[in-house]
N, C-alpha and C. Protein backbone atom coordinates (compact mmCIF):
# COMPACT_ATOMS: atom_id res chain seq x y z
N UNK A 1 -15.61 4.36 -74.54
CA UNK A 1 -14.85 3.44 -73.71
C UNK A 1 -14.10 2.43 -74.58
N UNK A 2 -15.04 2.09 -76.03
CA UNK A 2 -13.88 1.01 -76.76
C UNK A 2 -12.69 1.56 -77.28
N UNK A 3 -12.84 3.11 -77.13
CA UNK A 3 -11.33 3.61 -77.84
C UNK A 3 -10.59 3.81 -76.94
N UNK A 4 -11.09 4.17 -75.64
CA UNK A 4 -9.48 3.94 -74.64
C UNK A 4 -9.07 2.54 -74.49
N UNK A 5 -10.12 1.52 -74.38
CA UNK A 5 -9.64 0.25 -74.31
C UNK A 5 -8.58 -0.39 -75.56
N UNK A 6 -9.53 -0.02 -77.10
CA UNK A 6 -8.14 -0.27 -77.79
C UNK A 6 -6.93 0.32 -77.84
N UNK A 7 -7.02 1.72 -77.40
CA UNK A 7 -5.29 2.73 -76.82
C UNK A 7 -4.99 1.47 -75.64
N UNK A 8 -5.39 1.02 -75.16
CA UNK A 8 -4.60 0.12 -73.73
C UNK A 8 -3.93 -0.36 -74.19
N UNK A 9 -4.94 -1.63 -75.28
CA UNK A 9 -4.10 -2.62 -75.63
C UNK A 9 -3.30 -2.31 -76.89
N UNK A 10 -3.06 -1.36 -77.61
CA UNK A 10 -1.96 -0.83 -78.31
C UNK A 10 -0.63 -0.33 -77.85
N UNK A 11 -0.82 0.57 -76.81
CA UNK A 11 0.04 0.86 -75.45
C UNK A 11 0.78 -0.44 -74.96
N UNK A 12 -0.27 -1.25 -74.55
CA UNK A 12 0.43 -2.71 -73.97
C UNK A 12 1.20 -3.52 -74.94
N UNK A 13 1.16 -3.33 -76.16
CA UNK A 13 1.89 -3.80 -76.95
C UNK A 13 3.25 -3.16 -77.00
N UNK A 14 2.69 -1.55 -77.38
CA UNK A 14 4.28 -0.90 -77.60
C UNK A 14 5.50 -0.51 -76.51
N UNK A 15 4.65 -0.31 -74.96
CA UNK A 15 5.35 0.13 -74.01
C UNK A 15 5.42 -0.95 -73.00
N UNK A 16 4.88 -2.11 -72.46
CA UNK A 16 5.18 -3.31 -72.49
C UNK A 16 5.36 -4.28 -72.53
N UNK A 17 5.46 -4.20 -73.60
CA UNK A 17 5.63 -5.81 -74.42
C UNK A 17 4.81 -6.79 -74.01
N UNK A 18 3.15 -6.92 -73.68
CA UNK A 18 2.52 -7.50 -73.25
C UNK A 18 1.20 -7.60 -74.05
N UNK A 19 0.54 -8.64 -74.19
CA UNK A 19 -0.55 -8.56 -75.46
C UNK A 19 -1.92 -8.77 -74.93
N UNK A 20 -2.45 -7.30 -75.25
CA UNK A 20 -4.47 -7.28 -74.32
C UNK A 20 -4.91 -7.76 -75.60
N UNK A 21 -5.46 -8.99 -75.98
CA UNK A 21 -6.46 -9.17 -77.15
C UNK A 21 -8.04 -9.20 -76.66
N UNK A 22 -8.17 -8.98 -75.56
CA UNK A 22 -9.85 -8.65 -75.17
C UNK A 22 -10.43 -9.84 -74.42
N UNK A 23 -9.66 -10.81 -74.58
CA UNK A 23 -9.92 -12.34 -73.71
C UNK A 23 -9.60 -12.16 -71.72
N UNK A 24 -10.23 -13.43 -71.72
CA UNK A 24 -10.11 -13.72 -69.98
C UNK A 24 -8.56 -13.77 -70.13
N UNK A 25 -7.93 -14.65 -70.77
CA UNK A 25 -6.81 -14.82 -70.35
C UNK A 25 -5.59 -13.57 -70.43
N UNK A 26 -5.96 -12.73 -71.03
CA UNK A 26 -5.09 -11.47 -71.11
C UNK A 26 -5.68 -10.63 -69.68
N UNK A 27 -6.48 -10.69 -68.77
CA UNK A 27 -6.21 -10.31 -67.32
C UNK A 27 -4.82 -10.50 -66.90
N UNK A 28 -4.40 -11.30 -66.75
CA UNK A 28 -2.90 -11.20 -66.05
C UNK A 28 -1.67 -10.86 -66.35
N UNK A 29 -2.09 -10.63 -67.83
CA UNK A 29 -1.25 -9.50 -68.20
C UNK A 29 -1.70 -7.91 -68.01
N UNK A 30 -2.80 -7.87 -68.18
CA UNK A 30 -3.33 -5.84 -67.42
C UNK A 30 -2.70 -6.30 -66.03
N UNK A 31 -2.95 -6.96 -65.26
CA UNK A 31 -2.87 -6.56 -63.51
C UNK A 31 -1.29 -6.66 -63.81
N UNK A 32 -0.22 -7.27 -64.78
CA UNK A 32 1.13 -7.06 -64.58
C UNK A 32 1.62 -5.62 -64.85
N UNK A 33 0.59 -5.53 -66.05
CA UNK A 33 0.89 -3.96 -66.07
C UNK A 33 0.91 -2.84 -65.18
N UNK A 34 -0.15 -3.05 -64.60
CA UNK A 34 -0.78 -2.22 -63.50
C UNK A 34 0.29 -1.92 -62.36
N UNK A 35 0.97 -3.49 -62.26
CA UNK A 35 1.71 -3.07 -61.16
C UNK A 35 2.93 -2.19 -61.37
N UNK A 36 3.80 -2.41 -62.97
CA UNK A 36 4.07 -1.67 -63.25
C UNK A 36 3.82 0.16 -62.96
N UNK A 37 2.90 0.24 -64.03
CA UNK A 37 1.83 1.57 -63.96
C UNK A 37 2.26 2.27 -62.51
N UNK A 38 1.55 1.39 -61.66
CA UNK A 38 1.74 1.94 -60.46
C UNK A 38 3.40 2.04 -59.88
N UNK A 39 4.08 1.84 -59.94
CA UNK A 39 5.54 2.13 -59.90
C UNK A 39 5.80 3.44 -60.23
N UNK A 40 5.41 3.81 -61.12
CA UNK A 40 6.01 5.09 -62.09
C UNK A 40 6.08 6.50 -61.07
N UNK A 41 6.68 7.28 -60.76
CA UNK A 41 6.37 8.50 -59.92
C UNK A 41 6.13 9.33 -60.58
N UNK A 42 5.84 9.10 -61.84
CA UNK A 42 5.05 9.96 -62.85
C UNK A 42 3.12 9.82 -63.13
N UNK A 43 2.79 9.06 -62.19
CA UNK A 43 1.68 8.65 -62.49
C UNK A 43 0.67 9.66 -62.46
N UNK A 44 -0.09 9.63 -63.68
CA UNK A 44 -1.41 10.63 -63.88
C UNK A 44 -2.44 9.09 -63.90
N UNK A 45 -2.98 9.41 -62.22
CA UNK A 45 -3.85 8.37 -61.94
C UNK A 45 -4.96 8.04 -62.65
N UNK A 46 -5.64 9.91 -63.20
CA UNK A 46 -6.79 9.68 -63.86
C UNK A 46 -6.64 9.32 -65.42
N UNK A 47 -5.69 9.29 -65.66
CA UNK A 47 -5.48 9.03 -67.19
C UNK A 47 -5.69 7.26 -67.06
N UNK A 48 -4.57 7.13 -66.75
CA UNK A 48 -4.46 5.48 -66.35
C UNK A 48 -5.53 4.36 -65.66
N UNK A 49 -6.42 5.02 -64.69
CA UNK A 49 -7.67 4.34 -64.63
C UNK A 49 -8.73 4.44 -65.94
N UNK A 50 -8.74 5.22 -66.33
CA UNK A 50 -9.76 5.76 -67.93
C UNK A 50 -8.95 4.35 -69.05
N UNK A 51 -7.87 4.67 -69.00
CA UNK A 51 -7.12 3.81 -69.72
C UNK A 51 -7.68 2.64 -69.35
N UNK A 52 -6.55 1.27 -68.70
CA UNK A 52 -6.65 0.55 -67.97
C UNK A 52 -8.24 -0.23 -67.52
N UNK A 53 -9.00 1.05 -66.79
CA UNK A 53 -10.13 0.48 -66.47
C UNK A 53 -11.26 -0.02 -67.38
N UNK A 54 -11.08 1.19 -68.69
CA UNK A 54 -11.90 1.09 -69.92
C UNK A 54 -11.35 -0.51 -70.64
N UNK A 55 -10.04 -0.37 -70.30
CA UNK A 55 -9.70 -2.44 -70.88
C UNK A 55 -10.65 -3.31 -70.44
N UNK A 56 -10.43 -3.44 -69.00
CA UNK A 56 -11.12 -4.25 -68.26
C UNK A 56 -12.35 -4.47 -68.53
N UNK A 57 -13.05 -3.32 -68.33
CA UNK A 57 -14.48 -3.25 -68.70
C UNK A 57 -15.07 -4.09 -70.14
N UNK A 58 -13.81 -3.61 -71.02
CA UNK A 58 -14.47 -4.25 -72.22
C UNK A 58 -14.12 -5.43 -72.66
N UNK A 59 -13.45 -5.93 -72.25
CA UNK A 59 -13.01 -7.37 -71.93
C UNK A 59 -14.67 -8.12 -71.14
N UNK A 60 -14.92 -7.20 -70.01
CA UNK A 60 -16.17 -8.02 -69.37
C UNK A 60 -17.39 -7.89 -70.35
N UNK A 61 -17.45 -7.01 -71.04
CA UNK A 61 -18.80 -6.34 -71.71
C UNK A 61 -18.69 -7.49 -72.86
N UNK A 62 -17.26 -7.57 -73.97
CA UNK A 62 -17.90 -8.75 -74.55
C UNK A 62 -17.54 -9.62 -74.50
N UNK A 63 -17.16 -10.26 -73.11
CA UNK A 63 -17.75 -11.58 -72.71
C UNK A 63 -18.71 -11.95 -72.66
N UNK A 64 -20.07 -10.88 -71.86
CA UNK A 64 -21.07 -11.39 -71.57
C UNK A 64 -22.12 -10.03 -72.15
N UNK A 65 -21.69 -9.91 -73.67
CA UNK A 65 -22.75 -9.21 -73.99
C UNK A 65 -23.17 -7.99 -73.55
N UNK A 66 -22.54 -7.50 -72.37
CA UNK A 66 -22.67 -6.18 -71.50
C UNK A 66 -22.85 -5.02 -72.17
N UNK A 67 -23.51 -3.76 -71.69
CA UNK A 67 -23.59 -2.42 -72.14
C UNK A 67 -22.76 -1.57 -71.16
N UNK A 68 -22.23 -0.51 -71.60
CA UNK A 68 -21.50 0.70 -71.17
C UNK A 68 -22.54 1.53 -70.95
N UNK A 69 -22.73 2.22 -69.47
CA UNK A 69 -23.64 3.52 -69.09
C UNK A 69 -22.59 3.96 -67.79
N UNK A 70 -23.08 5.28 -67.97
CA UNK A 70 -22.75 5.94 -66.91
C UNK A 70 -23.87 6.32 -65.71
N UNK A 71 -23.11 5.64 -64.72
CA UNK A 71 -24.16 5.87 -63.14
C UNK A 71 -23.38 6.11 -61.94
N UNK A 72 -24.26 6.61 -61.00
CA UNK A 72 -23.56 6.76 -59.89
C UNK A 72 -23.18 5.68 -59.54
N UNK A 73 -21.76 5.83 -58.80
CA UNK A 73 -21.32 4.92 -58.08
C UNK A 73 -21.95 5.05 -56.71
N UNK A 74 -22.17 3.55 -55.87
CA UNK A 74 -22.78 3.55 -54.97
C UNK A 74 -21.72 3.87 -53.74
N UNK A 75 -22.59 5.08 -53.13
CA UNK A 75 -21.83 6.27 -51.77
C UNK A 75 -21.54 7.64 -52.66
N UNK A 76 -21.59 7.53 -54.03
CA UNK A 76 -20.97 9.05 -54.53
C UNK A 76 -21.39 9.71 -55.10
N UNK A 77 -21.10 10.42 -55.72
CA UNK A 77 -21.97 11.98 -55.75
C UNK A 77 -21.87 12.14 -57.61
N UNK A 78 -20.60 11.54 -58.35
CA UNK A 78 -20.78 12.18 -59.50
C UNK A 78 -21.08 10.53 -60.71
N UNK A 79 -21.38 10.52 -61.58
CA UNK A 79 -21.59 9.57 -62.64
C UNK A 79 -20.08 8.96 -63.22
N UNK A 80 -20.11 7.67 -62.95
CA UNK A 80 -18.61 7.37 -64.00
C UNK A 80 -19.26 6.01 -64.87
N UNK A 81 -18.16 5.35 -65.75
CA UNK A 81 -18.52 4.42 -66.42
C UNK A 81 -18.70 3.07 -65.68
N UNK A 82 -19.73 2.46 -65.62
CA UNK A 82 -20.07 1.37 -65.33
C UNK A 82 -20.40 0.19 -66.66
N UNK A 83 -20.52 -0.91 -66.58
CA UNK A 83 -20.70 -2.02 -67.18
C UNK A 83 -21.96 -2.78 -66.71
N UNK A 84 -23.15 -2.73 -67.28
CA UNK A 84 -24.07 -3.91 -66.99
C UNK A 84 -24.35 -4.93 -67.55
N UNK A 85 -24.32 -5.60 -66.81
CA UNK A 85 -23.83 -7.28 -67.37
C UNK A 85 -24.95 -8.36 -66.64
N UNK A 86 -25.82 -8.91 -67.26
CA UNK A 86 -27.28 -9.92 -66.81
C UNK A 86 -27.93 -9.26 -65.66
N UNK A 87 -27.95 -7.84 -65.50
CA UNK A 87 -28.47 -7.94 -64.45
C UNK A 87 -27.53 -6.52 -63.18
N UNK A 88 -26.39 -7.24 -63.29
CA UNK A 88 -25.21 -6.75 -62.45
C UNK A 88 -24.68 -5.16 -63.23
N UNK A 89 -24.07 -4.68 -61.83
CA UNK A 89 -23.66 -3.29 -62.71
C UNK A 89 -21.97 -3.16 -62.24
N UNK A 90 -21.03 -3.38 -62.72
CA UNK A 90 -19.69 -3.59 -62.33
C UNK A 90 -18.59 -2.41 -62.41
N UNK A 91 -17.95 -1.81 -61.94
CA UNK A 91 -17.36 -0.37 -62.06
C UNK A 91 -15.96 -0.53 -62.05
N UNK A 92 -15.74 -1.67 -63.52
CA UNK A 92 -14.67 -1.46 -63.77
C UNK A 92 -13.30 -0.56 -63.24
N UNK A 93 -13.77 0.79 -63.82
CA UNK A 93 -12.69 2.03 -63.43
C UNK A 93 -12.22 2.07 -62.28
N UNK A 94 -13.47 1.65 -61.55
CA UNK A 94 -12.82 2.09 -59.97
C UNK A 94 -11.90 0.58 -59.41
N UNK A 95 -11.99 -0.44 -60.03
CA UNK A 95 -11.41 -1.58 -59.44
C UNK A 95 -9.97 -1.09 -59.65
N UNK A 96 -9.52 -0.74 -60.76
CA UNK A 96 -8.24 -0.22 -61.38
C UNK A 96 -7.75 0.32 -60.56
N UNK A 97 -8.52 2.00 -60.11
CA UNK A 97 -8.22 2.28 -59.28
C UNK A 97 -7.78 2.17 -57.83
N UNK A 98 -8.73 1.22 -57.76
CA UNK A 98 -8.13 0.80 -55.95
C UNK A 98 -6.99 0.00 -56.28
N UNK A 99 -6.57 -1.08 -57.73
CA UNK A 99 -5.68 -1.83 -57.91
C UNK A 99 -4.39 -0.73 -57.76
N UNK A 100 -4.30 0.66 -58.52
CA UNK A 100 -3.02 1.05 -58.84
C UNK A 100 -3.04 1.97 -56.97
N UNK A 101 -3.97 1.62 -55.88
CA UNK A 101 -3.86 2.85 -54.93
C UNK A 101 -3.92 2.09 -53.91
N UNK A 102 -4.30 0.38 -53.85
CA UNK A 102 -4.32 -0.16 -52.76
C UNK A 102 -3.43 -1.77 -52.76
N UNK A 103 -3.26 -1.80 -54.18
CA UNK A 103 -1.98 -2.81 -54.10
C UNK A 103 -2.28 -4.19 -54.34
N UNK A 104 -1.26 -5.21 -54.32
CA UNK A 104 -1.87 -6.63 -54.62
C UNK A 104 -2.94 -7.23 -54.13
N UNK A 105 -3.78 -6.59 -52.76
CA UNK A 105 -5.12 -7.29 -52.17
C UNK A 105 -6.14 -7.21 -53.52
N UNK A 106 -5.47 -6.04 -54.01
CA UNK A 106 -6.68 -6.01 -55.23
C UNK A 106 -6.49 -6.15 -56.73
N UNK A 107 -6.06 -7.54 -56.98
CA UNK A 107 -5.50 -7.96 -57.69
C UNK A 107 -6.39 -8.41 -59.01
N UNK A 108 -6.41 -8.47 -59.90
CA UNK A 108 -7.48 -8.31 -61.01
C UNK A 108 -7.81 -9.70 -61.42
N UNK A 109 -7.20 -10.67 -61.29
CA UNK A 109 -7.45 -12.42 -61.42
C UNK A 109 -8.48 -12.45 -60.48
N UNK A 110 -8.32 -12.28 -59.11
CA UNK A 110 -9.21 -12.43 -58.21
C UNK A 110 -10.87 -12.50 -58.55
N UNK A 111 -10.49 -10.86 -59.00
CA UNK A 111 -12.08 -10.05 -59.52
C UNK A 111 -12.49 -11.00 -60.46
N UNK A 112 -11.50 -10.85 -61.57
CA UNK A 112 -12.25 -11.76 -63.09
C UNK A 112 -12.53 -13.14 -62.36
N UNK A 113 -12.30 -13.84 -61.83
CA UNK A 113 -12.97 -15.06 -61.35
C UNK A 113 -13.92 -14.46 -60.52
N UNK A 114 -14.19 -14.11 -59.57
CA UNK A 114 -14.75 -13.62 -58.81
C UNK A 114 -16.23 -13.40 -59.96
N UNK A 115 -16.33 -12.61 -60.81
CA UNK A 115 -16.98 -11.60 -61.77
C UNK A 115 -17.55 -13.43 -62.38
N UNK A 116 -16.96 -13.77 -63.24
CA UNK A 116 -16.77 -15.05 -63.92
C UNK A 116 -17.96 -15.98 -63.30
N UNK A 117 -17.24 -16.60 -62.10
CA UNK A 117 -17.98 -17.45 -61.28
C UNK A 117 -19.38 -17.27 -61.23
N UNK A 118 -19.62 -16.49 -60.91
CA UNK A 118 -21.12 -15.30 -60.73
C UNK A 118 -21.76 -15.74 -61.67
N UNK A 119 -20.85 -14.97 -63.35
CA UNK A 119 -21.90 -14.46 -64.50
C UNK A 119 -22.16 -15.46 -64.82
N UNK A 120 -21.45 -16.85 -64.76
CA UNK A 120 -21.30 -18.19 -65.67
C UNK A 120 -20.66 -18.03 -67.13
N UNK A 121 -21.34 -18.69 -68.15
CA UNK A 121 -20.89 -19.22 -69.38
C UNK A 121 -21.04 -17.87 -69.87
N UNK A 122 -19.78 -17.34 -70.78
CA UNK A 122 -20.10 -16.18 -72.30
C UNK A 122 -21.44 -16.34 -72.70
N UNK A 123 -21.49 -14.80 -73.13
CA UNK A 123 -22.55 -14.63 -74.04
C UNK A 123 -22.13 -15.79 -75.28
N UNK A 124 -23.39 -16.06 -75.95
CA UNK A 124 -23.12 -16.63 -77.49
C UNK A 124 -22.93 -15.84 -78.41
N UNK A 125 -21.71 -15.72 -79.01
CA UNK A 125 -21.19 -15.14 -79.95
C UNK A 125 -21.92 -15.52 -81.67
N UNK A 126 -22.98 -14.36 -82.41
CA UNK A 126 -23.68 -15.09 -83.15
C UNK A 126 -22.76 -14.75 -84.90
């Protein structure tokens, strides 16, 4: 998952002009992308959530110290990448997904505060 995440933010550099350095504050630049992304009538959805979602994720993971596993998502049938974080198990990929399939309600600032609020303060960086 850290190597699609660093392809994101290499991508986001070269194709548009936008900079993922792994921080909170580079969220609003992925969800600008995204909306982009989602524009394209070329879209290979599953590439772009793997992409994209694997950012997100690792943006949350080292914020707060989090591990990468794969589990069912809750209602479904097959294993994808999840993030556990104090406790919590967060499914990145699929937020992406509903972002590039259900539109600005699901807007990625939202979540990261949303997510944020919850976890509280960063891990300590030693």
């Amino acid at each position: 998952m850290e190597g699609y995440a660093q392809a994101a933010a290499e991508l986001a550099r070269s194709e548009f002009s936008q900079k993922l350095d792994f921080t909170s504050e580079s969220i609003d630049s992925l969800d600008e992308i995204l909306v982009r992304v989602g524009e394209s009538p070329e879209l290979d959805i599953d590439f772009e959530v793997r992409l994209w979602g694997s950012y997100l994720g690792e943006v949350l993971r080292r914020r707060y110290a989090g591990t990468w596993e794969m589990t069912q998502y809750p209602g479904g049938i097959a294993a994808v990448p999840a993030v556990e974080l104090r406790g919590s198990r967060l499914f990145p990929l699929m937020k992406v997904f509903r972002r590039l399939t259900e539109g600005e309600e699901e807007d990625l600032r939202t979540f990261f505060s949303m997510v944020t609020e919850r976890l509280g303060k960063p891990a300590q960086v030693n």
